[in-house]
PDB file of N, CA and C in Angstrom:
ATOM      1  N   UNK A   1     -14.963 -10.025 -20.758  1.00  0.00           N
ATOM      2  CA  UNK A   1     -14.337  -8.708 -20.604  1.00  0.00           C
ATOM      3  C   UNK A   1     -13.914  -8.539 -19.148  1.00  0.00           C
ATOM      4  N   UNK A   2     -12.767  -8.378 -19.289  1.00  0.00           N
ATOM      5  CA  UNK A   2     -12.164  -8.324 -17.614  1.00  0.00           C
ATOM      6  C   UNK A   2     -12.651  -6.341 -17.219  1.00  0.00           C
ATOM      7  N   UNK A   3     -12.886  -6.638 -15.413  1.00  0.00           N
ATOM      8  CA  UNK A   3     -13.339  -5.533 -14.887  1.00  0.00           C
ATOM      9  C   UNK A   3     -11.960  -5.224 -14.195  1.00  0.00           C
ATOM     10  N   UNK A   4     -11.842  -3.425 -14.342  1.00  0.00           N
ATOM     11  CA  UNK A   4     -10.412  -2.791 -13.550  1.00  0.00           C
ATOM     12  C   UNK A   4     -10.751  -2.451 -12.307  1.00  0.00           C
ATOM     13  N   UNK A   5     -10.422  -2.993 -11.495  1.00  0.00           N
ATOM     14  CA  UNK A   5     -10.481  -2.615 -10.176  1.00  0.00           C
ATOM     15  C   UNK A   5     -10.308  -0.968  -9.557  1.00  0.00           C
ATOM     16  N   UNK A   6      -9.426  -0.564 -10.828  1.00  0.00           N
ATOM     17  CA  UNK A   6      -9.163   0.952 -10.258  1.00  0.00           C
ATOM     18  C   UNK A   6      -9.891   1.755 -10.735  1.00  0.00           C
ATOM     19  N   UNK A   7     -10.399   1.481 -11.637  1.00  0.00           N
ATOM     20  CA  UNK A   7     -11.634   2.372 -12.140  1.00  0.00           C
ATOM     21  C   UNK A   7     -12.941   2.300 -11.850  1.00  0.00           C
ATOM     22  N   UNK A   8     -13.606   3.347 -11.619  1.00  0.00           N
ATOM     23  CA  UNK A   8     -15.149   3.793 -10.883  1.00  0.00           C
ATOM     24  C   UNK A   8     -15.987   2.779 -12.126  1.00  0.00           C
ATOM     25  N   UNK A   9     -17.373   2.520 -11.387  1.00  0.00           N
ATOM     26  CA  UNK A   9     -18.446   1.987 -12.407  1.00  0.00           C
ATOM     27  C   UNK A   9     -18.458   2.726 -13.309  1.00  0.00           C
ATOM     28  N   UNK A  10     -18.546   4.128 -13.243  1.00  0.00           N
ATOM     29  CA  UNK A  10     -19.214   4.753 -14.167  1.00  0.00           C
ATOM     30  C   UNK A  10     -17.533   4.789 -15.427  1.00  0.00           C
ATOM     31  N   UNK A  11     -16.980   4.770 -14.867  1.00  0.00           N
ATOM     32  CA  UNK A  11     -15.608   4.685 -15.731  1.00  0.00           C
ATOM     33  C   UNK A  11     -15.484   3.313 -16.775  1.00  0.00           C
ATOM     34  N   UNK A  12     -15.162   2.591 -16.015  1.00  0.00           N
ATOM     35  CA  UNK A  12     -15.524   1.242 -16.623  1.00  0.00           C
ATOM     36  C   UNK A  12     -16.521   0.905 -18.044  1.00  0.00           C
ATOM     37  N   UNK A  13     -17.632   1.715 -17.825  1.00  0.00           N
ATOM     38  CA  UNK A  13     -18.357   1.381 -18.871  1.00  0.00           C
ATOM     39  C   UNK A  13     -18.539   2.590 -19.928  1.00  0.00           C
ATOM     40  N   UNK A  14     -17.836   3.577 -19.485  1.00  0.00           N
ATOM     41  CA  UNK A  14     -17.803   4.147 -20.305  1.00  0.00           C
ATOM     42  C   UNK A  14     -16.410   4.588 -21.022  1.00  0.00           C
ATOM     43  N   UNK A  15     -15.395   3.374 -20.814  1.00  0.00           N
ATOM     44  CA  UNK A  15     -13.863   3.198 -21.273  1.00  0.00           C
ATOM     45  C   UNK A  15     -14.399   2.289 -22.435  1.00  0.00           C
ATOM     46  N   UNK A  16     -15.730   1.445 -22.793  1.00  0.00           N
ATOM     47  CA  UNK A  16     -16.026   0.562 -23.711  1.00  0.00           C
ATOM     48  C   UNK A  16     -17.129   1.417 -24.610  1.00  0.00           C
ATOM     49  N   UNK A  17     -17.243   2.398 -24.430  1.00  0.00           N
ATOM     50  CA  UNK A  17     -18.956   2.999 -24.967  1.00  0.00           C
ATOM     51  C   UNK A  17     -18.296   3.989 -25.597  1.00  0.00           C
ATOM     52  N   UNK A  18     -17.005   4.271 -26.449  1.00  0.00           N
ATOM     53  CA  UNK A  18     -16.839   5.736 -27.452  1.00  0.00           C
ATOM     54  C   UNK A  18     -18.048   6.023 -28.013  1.00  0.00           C
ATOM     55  N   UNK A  19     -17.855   7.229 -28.177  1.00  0.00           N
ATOM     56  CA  UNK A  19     -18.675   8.380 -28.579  1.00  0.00           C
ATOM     57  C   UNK A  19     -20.137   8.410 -27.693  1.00  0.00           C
ATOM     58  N   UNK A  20     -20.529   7.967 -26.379  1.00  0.00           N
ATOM     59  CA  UNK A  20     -21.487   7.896 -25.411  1.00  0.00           C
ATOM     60  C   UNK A  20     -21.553   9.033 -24.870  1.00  0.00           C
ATOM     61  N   UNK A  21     -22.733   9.355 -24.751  1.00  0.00           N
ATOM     62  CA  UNK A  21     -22.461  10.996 -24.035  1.00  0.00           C
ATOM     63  C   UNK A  21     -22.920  10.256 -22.264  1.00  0.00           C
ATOM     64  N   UNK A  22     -22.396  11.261 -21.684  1.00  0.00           N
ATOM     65  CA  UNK A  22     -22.655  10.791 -20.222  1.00  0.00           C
ATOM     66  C   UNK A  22     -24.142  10.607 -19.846  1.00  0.00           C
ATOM     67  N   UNK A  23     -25.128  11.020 -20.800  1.00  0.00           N
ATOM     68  CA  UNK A  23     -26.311  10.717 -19.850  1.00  0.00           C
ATOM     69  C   UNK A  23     -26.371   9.216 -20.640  1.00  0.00           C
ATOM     70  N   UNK A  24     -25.600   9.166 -21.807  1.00  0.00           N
ATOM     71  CA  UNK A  24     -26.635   7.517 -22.141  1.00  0.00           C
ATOM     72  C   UNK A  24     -25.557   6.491 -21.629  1.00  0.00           C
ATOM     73  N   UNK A  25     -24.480   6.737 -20.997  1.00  0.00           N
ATOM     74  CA  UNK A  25     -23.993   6.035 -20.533  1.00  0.00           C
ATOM     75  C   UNK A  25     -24.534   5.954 -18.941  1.00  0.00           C
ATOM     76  N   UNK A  26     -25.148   7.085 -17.813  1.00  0.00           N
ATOM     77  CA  UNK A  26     -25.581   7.253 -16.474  1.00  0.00           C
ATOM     78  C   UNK A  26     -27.147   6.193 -16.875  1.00  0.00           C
ATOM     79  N   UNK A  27     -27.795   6.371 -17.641  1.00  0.00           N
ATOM     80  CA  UNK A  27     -28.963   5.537 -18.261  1.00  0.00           C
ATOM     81  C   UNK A  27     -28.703   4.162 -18.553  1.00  0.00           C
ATOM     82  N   UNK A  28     -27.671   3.602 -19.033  1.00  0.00           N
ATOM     83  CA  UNK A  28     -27.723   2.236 -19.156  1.00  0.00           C
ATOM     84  C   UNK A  28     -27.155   1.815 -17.698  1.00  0.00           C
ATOM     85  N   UNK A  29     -26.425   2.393 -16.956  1.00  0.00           N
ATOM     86  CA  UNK A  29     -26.002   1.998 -15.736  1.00  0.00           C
ATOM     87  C   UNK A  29     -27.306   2.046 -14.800  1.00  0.00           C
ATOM     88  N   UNK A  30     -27.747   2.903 -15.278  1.00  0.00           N
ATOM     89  CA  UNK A  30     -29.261   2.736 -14.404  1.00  0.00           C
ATOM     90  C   UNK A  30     -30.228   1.704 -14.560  1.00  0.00           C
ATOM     91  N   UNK A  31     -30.194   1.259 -15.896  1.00  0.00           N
ATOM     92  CA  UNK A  31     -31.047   0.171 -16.005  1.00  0.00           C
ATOM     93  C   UNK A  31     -30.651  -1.115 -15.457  1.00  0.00           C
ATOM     94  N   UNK A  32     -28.894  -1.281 -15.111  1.00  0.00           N
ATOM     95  CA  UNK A  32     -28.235  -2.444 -14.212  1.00  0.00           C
ATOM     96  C   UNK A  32     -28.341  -2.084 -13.105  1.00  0.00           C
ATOM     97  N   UNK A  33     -29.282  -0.745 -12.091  1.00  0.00           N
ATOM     98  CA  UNK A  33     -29.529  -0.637 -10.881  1.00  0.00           C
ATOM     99  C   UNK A  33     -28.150   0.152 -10.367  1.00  0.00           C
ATOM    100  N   UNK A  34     -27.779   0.833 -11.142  1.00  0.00           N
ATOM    101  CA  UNK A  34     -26.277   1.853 -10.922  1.00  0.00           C
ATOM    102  C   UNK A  34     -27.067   3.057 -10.724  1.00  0.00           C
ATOM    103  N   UNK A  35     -27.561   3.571  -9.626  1.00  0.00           N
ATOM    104  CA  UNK A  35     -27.826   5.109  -9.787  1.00  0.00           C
ATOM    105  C   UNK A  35     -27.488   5.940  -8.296  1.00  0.00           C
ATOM    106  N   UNK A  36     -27.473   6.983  -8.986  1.00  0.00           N
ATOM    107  CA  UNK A  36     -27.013   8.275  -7.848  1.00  0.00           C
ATOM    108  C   UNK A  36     -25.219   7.670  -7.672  1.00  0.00           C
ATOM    109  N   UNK A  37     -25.019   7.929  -6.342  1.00  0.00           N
ATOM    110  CA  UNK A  37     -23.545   7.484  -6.067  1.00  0.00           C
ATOM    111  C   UNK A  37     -22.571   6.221  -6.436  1.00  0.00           C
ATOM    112  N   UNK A  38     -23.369   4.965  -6.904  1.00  0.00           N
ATOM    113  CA  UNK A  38     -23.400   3.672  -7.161  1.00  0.00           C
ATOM    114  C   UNK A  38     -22.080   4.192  -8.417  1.00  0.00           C
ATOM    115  N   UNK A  39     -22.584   4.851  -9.352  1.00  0.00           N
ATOM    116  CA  UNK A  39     -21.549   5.078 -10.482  1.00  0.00           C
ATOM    117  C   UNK A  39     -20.342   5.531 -10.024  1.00  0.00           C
ATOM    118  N   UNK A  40     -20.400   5.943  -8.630  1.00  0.00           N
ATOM    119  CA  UNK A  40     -18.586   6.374  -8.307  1.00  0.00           C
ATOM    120  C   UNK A  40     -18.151   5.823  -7.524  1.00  0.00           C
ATOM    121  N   UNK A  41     -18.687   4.859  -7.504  1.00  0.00           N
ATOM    122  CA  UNK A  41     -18.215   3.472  -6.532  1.00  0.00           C
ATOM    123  C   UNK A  41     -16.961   2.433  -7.949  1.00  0.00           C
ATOM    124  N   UNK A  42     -15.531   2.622  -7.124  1.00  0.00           N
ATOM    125  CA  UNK A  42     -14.619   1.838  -7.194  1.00  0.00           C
ATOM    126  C   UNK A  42     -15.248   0.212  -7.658  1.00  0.00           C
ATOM    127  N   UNK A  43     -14.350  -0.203  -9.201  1.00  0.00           N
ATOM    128  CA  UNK A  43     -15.060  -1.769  -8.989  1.00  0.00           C
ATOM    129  C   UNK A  43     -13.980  -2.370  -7.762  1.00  0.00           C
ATOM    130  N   UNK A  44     -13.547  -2.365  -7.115  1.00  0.00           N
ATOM    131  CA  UNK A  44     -12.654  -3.030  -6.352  1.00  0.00           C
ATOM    132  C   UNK A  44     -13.496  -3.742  -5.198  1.00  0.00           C
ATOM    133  N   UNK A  45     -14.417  -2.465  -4.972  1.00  0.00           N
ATOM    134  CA  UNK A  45     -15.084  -2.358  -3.694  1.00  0.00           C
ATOM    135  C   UNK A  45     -16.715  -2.590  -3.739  1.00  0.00           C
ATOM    136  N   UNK A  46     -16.740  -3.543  -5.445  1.00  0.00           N
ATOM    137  CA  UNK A  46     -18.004  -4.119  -5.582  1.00  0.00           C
ATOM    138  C   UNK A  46     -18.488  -5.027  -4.858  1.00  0.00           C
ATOM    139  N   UNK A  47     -19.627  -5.893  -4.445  1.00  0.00           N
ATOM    140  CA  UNK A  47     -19.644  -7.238  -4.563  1.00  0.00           C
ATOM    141  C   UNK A  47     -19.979  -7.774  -5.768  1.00  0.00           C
ATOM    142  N   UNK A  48     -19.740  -8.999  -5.368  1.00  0.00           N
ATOM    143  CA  UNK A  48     -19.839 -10.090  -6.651  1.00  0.00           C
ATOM    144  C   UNK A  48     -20.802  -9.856  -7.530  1.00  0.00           C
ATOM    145  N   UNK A  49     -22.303  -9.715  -7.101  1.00  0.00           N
ATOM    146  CA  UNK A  49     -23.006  -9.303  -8.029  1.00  0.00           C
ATOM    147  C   UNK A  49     -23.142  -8.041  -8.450  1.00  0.00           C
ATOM    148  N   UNK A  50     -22.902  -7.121  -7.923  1.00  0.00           N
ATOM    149  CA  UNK A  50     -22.667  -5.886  -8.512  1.00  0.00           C
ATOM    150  C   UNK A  50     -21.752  -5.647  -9.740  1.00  0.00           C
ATOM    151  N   UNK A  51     -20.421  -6.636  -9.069  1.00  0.00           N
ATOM    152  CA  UNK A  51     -19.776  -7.199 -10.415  1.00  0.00           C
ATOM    153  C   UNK A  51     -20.433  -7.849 -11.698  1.00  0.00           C
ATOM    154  N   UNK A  52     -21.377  -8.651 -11.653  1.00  0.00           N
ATOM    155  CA  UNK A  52     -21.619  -9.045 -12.350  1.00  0.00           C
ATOM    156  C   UNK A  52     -22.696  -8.659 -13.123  1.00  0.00           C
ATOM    157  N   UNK A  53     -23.093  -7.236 -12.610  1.00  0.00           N
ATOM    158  CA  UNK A  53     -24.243  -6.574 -13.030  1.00  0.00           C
ATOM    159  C   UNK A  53     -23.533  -5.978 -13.997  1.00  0.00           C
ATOM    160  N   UNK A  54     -22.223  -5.064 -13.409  1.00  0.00           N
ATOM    161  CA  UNK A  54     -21.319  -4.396 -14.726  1.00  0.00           C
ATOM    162  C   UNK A  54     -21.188  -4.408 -15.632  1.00  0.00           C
ATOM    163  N   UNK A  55     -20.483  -6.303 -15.633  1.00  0.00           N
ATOM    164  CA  UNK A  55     -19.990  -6.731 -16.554  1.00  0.00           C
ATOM    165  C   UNK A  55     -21.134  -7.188 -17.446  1.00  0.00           C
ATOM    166  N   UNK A  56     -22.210  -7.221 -17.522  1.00  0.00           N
ATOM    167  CA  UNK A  56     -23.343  -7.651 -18.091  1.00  0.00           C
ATOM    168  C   UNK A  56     -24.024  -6.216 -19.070  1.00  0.00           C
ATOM    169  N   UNK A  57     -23.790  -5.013 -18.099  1.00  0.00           N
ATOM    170  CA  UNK A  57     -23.965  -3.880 -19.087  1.00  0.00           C
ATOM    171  C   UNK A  57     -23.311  -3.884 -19.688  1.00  0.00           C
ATOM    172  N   UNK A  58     -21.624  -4.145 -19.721  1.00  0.00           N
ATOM    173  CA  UNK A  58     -20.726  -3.521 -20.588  1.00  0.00           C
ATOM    174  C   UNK A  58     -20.737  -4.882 -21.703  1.00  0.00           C
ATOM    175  N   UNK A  59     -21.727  -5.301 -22.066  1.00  0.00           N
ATOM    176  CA  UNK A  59     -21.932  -6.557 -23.153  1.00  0.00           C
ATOM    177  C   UNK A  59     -22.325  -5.579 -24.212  1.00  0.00           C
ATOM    178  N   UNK A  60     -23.287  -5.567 -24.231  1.00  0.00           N
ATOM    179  CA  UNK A  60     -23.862  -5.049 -25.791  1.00  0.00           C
ATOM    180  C   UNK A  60     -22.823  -3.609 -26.181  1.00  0.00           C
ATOM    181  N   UNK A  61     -22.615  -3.138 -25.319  1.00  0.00           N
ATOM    182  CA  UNK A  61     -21.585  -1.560 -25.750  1.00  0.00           C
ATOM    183  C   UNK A  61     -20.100  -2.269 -26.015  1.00  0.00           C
ATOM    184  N   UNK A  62     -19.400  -2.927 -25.514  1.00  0.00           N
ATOM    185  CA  UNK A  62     -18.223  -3.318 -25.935  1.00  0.00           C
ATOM    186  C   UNK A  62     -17.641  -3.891 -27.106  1.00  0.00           C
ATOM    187  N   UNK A  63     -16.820  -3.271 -28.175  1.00  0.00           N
ATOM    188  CA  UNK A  63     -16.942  -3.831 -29.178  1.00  0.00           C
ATOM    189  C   UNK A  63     -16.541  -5.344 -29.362  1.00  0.00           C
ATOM    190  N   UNK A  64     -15.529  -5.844 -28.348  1.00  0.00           N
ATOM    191  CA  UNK A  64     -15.025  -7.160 -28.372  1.00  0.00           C
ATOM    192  C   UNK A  64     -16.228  -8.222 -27.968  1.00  0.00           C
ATOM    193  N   UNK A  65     -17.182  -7.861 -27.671  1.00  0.00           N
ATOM    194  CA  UNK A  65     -18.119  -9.145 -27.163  1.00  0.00           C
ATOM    195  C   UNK A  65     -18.528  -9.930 -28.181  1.00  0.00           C
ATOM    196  N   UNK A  66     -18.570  -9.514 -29.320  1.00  0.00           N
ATOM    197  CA  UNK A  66     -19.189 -10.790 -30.731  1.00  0.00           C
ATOM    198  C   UNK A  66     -17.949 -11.758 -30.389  1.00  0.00           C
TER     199      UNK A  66
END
């Protein structure tokens, strides 16, 4: 699953999570170590592993990952 650079963390994963209400989407970002301001952090302006923390939440919620 490709990550958008122009969109915030918290955006990102919750462009793959319909019908998520914002806390269970702020909750799974938390469990990849996304909390407080982290979620309105630009992916552009990730590092690599932060990137790759993302993209690792947005596995099980995305419907294309099977």
């Amino acid at each position: 699953e490709e990550l958008h650079p122009g969109n915030t963390v918290f955006e990102e994963l919750d462009r793959v999570a319909p019908g998520w209400t914002i806390s269970q989407v702020r909750t799974l970002l938390g469990a990849f170590l996304f909390t407080g301001d982290a979620v309105d952090k630009r992916v552009s302006v990730l590092s690599g592993g932060e990137k790759s923390r993302l993209a690792l939440a947005k596995m099980p919620v995305a419907p294309s990952w099977h």
